[in-house]
Protein backbone atom coordinates (compact mmCIF):
# COMPACT_ATOMS: atom_id res chain seq x y z
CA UNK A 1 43.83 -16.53 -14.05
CA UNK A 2 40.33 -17.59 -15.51
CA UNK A 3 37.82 -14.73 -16.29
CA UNK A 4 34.96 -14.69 -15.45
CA UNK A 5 31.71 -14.16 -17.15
CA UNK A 6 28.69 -12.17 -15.86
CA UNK A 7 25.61 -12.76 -17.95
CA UNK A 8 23.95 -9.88 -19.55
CA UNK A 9 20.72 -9.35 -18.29
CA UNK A 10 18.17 -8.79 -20.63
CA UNK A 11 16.57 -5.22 -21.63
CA UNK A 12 13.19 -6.03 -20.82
CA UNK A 13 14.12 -8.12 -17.20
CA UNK A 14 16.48 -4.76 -16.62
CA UNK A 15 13.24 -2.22 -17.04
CA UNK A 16 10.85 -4.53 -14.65
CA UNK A 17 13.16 -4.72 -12.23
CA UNK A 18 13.12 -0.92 -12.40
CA UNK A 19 9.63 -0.64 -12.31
CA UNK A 20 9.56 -2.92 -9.36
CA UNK A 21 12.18 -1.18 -6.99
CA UNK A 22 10.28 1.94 -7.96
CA UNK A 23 6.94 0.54 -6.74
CA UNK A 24 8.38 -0.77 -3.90
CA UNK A 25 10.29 2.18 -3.05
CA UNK A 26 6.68 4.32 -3.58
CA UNK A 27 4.99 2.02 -1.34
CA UNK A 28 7.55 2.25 1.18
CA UNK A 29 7.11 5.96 1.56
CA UNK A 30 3.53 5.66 1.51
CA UNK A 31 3.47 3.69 4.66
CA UNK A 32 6.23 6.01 6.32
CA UNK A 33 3.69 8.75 5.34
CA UNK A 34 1.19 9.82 8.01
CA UNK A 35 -2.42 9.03 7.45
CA UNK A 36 -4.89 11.30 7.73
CA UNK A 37 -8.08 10.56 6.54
CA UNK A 38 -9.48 12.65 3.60
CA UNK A 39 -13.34 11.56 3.72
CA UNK A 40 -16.44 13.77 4.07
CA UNK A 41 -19.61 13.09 5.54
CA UNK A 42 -22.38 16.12 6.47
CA UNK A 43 -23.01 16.70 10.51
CA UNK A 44 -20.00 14.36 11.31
CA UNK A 45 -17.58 16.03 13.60
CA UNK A 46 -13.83 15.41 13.15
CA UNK A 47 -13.53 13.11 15.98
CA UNK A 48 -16.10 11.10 14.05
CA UNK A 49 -14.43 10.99 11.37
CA UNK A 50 -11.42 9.85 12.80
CA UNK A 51 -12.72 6.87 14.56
CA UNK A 52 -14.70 5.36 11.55
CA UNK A 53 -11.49 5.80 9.38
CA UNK A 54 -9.60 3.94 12.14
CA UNK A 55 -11.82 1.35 12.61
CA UNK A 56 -12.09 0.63 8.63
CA UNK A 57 -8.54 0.77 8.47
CA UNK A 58 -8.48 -1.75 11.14
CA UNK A 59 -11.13 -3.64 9.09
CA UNK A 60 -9.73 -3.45 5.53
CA UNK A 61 -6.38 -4.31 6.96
CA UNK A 62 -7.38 -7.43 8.60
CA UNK A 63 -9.93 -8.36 5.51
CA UNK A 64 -6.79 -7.94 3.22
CA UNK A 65 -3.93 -9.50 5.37
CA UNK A 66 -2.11 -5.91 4.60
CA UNK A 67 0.10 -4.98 7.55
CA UNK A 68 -1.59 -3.14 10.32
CA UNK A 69 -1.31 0.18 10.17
CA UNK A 70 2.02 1.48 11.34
CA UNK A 71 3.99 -1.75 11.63
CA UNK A 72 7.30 -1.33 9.19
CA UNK A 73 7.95 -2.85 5.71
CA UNK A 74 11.04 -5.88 6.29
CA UNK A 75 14.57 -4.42 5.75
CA UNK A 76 15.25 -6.93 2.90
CA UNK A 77 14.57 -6.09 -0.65
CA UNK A 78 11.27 -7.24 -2.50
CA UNK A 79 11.21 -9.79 -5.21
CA UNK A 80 9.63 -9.32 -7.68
CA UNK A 81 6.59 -11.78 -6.85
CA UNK A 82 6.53 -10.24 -3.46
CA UNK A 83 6.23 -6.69 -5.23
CA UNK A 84 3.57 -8.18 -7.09
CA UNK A 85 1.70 -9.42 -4.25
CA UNK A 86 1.97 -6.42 -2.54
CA UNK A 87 0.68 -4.10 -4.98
CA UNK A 88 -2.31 -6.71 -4.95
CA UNK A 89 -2.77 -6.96 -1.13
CA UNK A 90 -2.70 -2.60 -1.48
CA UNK A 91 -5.21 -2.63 -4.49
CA UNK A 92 -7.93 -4.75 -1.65
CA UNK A 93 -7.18 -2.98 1.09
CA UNK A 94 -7.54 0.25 -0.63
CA UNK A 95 -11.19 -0.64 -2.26
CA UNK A 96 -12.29 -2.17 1.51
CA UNK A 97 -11.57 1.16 2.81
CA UNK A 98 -13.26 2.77 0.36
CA UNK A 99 -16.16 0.32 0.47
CA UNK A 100 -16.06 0.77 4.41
CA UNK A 101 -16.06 4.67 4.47
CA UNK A 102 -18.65 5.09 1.89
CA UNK A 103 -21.25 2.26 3.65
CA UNK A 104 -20.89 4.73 6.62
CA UNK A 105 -22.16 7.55 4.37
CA UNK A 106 -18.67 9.25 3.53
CA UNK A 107 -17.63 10.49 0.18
CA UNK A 108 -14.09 11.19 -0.57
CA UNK A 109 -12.69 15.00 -0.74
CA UNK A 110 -9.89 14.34 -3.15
């Protein structure tokens, strides 16, 4: 009977991969995670609030081709260009929302 070799996978290729399931595993929670918006603006009511931080969520998710709020992450495991990509896509959405909230006079509480 033959044996049979597994390659060794490099040190460095071993710690991104790490790094990358742990992003991916972060992001994954933050989208299970409910959203509540934590944005300020003087006279607004809550319901106010609410609405504009839906509607630039809405906005920021269609600008950024993030998934729509809500909608689940696929079941399969990232690569680690799609990991990549989606830490991108996140880094635009998050600055339109940010963009959208404070061109509607908001300032962030936290």
């Amino acid at each position: 009977m033959a044996k049979r070799i597994v390659p060794m996978m490099p040190r460095r290729c071993v710690a991104a991969f790490t790094l990358a399931v742990a992003v991916s595993s972060l992001l994954a929670v933050s989208a299970c995670s409910p959203a509540r918006p934590h944005w300020t603006k003087a006279h607004a009511t809550d319901q106010q609030t609410e609405a504009d931080w839906n509607d630039c969520r809405r906005r920021a998710s269609a600008a950024s081709g993030a998934p729509s709020p809500g909608s689940a992450l696929p079941d399969r495991p990232a690569t680690a260009l799609q990991t990549i990509d989606r830490q991108e896509t996140a880094r635009r959405y998050n600055a339109l929302m940010e963009s959208c909230m404070r061109a509607r006079g908001y300032v962030p509480t936290r």
